[in-house]
N, C-alpha and C. Protein backbone atom coordinates (compact mmCIF):
# COMPACT_ATOMS: atom_id res chain seq x y z
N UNK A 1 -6.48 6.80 23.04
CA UNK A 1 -5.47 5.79 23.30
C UNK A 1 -6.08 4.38 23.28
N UNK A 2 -7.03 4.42 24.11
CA UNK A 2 -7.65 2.93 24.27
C UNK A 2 -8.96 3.15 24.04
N UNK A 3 -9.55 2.39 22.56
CA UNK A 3 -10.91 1.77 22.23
C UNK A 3 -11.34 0.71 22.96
N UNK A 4 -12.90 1.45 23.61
CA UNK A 4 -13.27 0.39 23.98
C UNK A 4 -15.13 0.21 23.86
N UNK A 5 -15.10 -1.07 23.41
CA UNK A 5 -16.19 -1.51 23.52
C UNK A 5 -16.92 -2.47 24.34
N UNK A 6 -18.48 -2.57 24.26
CA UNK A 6 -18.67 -3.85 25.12
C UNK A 6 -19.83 -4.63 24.46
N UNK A 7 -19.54 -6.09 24.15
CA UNK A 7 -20.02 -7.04 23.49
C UNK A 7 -20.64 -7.51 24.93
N UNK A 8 -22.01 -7.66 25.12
CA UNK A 8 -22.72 -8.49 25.98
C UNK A 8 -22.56 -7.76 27.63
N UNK A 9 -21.70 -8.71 28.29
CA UNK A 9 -21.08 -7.94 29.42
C UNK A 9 -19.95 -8.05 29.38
N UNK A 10 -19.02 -7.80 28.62
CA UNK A 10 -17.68 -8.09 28.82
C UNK A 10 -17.60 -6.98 27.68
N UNK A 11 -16.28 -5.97 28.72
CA UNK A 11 -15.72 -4.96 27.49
C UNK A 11 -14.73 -5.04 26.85
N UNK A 12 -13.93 -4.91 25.81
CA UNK A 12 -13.07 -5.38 24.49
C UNK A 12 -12.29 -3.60 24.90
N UNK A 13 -10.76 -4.02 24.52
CA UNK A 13 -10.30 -2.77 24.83
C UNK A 13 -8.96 -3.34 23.77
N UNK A 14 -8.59 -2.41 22.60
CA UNK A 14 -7.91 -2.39 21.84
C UNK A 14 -7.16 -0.85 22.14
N UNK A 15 -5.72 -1.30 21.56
CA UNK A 15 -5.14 0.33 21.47
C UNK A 15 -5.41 0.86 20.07
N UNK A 16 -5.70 2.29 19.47
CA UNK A 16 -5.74 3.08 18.95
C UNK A 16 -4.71 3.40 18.58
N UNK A 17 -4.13 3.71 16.67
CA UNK A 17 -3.21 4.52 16.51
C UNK A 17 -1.46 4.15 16.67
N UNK A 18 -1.59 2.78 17.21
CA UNK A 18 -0.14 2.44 17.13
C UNK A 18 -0.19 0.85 17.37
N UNK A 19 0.56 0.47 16.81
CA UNK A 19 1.46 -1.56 16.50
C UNK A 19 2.38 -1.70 18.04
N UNK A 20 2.15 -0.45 18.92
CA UNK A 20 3.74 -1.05 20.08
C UNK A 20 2.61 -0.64 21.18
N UNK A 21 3.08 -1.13 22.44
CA UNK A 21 2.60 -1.21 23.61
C UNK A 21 3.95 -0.74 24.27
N UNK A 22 4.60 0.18 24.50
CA UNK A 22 5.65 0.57 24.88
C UNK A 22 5.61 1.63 26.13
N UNK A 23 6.97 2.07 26.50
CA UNK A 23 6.92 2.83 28.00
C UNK A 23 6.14 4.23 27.59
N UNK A 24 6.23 4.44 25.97
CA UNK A 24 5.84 6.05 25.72
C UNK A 24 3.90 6.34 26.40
N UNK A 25 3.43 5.10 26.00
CA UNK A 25 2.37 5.02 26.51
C UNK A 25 1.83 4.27 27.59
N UNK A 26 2.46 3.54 28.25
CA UNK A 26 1.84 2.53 29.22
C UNK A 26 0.86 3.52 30.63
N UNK A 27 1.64 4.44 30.87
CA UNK A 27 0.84 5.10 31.82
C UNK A 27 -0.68 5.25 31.65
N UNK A 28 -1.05 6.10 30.95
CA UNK A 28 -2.29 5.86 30.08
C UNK A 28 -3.18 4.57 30.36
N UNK A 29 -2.45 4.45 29.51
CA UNK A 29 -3.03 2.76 29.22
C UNK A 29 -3.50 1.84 30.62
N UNK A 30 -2.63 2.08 31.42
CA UNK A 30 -3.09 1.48 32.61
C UNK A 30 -3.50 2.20 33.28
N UNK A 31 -3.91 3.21 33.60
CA UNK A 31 -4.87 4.62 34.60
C UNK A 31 -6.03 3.97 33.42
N UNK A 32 -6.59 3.95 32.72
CA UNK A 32 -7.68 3.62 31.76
C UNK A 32 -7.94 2.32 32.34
N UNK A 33 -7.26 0.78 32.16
CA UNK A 33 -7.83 -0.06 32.91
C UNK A 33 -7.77 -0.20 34.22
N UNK A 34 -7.05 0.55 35.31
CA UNK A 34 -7.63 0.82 36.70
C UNK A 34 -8.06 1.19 36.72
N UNK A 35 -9.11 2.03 36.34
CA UNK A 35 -10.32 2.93 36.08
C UNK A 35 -11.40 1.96 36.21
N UNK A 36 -11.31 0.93 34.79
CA UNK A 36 -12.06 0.24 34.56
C UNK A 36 -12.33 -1.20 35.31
N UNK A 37 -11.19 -1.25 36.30
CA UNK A 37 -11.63 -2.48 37.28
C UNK A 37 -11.92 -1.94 38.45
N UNK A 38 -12.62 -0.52 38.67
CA UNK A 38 -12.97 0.16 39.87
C UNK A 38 -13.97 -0.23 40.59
N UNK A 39 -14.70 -0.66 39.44
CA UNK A 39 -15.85 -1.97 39.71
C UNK A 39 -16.14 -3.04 40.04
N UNK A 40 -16.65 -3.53 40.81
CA UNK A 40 -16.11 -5.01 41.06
C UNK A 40 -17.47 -5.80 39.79
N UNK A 41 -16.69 -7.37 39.70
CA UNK A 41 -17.31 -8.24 38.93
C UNK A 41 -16.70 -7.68 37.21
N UNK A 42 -16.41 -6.67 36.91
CA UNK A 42 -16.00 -6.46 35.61
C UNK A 42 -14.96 -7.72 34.83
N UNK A 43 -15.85 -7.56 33.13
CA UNK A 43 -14.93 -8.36 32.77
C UNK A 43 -14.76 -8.19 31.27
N UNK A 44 -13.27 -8.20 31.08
CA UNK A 44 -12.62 -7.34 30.51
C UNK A 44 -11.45 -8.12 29.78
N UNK A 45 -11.79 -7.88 28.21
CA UNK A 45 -10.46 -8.59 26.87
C UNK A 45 -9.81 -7.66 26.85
N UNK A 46 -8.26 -7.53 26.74
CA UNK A 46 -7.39 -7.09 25.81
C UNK A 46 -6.92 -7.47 24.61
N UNK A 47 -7.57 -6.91 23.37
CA UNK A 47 -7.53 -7.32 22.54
C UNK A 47 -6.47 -6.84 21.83
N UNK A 48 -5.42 -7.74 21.01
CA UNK A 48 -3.56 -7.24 21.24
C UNK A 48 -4.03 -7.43 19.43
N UNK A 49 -4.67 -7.83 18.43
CA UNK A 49 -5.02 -7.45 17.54
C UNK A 49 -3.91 -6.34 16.95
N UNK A 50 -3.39 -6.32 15.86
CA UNK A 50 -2.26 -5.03 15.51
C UNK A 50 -1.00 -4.85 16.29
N UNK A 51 -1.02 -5.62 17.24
CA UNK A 51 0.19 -5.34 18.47
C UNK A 51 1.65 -5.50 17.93
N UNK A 52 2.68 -5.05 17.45
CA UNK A 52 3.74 -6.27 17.04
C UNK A 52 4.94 -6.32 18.16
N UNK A 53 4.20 -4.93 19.37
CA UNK A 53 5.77 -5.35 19.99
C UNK A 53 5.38 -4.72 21.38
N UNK A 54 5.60 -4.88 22.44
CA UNK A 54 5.37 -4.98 24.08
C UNK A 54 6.60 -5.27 24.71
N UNK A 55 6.77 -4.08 25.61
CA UNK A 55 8.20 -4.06 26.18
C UNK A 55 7.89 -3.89 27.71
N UNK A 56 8.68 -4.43 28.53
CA UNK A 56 8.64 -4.67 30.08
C UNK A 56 7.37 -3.80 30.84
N UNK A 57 7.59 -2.72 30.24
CA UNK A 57 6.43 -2.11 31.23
C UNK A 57 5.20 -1.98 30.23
N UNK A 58 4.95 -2.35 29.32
CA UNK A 58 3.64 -3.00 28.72
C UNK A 58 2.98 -4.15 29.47
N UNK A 59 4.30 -5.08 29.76
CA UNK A 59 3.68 -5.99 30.31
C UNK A 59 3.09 -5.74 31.64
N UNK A 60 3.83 -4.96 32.31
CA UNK A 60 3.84 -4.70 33.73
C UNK A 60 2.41 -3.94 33.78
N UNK A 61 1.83 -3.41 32.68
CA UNK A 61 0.18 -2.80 32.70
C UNK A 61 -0.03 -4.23 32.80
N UNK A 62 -0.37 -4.72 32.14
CA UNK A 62 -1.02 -6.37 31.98
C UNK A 62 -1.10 -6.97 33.23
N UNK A 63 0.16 -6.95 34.09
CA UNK A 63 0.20 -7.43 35.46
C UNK A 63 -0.01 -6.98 36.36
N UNK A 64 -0.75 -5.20 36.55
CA UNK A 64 -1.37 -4.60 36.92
C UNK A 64 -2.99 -4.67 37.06
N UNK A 65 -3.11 -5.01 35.65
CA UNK A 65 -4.83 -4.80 35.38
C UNK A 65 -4.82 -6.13 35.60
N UNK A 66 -4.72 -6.98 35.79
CA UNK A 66 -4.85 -8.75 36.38
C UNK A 66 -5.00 -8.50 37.92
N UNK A 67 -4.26 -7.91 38.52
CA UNK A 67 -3.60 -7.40 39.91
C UNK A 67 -5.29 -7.26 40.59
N UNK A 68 -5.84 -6.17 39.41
CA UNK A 68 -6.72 -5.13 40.09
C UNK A 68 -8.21 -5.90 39.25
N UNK A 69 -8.24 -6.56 38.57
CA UNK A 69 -9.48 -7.68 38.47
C UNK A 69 -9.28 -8.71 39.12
N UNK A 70 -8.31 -9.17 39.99
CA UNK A 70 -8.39 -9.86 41.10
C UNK A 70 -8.90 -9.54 42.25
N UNK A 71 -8.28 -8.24 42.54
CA UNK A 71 -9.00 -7.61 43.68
C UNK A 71 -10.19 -7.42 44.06
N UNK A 72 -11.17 -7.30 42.83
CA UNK A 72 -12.38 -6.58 42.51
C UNK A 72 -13.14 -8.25 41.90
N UNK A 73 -12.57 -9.05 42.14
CA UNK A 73 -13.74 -10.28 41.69
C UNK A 73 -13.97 -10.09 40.21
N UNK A 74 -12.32 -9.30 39.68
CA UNK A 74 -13.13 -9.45 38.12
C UNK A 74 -12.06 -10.25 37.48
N UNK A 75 -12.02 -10.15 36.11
CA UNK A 75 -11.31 -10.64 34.79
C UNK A 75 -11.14 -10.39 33.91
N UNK A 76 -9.77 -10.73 33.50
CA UNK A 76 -8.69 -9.77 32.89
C UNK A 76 -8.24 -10.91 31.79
N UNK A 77 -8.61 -11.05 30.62
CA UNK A 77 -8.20 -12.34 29.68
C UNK A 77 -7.37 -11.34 27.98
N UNK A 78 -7.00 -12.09 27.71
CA UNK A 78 -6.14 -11.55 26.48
C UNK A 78 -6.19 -12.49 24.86
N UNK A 79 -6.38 -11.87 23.61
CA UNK A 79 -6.57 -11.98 22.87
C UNK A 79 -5.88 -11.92 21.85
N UNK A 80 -5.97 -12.22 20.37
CA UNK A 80 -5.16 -11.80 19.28
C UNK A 80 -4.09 -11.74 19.25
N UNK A 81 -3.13 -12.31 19.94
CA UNK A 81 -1.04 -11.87 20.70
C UNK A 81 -0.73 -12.96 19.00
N UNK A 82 -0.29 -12.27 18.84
CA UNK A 82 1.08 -12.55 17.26
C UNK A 82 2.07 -13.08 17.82
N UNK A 83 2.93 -13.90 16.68
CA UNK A 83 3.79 -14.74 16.95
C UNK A 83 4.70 -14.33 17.90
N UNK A 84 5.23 -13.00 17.75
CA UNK A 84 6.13 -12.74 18.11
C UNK A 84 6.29 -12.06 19.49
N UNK A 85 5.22 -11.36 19.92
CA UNK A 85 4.90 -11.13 20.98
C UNK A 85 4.59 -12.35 21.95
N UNK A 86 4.03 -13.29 21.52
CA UNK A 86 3.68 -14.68 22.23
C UNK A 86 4.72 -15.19 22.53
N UNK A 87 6.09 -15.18 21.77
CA UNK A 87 7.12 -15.72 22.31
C UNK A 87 8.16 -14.69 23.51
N UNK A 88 7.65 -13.72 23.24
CA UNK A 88 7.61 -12.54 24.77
C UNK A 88 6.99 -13.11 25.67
N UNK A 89 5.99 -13.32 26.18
CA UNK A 89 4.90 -14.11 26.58
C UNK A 89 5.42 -15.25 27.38
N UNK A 90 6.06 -16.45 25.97
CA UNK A 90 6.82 -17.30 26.72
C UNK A 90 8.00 -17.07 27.44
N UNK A 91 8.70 -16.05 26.92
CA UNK A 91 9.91 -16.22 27.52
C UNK A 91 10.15 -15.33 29.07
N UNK A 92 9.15 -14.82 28.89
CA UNK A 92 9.10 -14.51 30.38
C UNK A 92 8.04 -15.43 31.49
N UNK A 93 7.14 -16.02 30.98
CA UNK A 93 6.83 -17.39 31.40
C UNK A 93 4.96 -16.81 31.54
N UNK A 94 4.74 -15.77 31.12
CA UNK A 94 3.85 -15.08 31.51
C UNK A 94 2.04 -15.70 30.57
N UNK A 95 2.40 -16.66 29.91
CA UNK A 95 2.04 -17.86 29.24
C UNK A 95 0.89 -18.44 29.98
N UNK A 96 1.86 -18.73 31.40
CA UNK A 96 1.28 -19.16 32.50
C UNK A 96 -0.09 -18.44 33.57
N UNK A 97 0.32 -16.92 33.71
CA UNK A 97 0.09 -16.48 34.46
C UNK A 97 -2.03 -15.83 33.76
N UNK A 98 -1.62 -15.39 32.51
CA UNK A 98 -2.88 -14.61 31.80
C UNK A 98 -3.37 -15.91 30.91
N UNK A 99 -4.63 -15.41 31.02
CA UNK A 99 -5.94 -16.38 30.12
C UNK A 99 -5.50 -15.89 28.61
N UNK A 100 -4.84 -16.97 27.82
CA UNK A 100 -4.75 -15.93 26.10
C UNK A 100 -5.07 -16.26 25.23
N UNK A 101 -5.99 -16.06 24.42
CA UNK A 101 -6.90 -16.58 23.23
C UNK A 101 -6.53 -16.58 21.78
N UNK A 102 -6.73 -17.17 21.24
CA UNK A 102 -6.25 -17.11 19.39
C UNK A 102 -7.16 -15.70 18.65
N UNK A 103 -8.71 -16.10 19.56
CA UNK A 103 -9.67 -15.24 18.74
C UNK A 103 -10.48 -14.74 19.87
N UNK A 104 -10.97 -13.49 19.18
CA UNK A 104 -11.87 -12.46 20.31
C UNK A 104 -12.92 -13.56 20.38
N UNK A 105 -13.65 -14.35 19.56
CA UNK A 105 -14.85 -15.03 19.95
C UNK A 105 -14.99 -16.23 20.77
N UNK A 106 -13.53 -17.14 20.64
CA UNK A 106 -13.33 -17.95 22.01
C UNK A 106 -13.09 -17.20 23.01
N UNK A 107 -12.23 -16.21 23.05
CA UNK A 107 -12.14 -15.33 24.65
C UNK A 107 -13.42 -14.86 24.87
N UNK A 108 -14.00 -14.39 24.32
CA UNK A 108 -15.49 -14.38 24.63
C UNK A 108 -16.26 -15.21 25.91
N UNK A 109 -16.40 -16.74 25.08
CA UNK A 109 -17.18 -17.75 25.16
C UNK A 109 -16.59 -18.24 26.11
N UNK A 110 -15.25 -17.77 26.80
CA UNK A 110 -14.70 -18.10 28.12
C UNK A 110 -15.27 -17.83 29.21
N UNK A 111 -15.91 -16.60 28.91
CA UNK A 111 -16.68 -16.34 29.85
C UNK A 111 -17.98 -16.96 30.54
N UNK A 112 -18.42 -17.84 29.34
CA UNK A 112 -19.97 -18.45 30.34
C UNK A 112 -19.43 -19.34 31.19
């Protein structure tokens, strides 16, 4: 479900196998990054790369795994979001709330 790698100290986590972030999978998807903020100090891209579509409880992982790298002194930043999803993004105002990058290599470099 979720590829993941880690560039430096920060791990890159792409979905596998599908363009939607939807209710069929969100469970998953977020037991995988609560997993991964079990740790404290972790820090951690979602890289939305291929994404074309994210529905309420997609997001609601997103506002979960933020939730739980807060808790844990870590960070939770986001990457690659397409036009159209970005205007998801805006229109729920959520723009505001997550760190979101054009490119994996500035979200990166956010980090030093």
């Amino acid at each position: 479900m979720l590829e993941t790698r880690k560039i430096d100290d920060v791990i890159v986590v792409r979905l596998q196998h599908t363009n939607r972030l939807n209710s069929l999978i969100t469970e998953p998807v977020k037991e995988s990054l609560l997993e991964l903020f079990n740790k404290p100090n972790v820090k951690l891209v979602f890289d939305l790369q291929d994404i074309t579509f994210i529905d309420s409880s997609g997001f609601g992982v997103f506002l979960s795994a933020l939730k739980a790298a807060n808790n844990n002194n870590g960070q939770f930043k986001i990457c690659h979001v397409n036009e159209d999803v970005m205007e998801l993004f805006k229109l729920l105002q959520l723009h505001h709330v997550f760190e979101i990058y054009d490119e994996l290599d500035a979200c990166l470099a956010s980090f030093s």
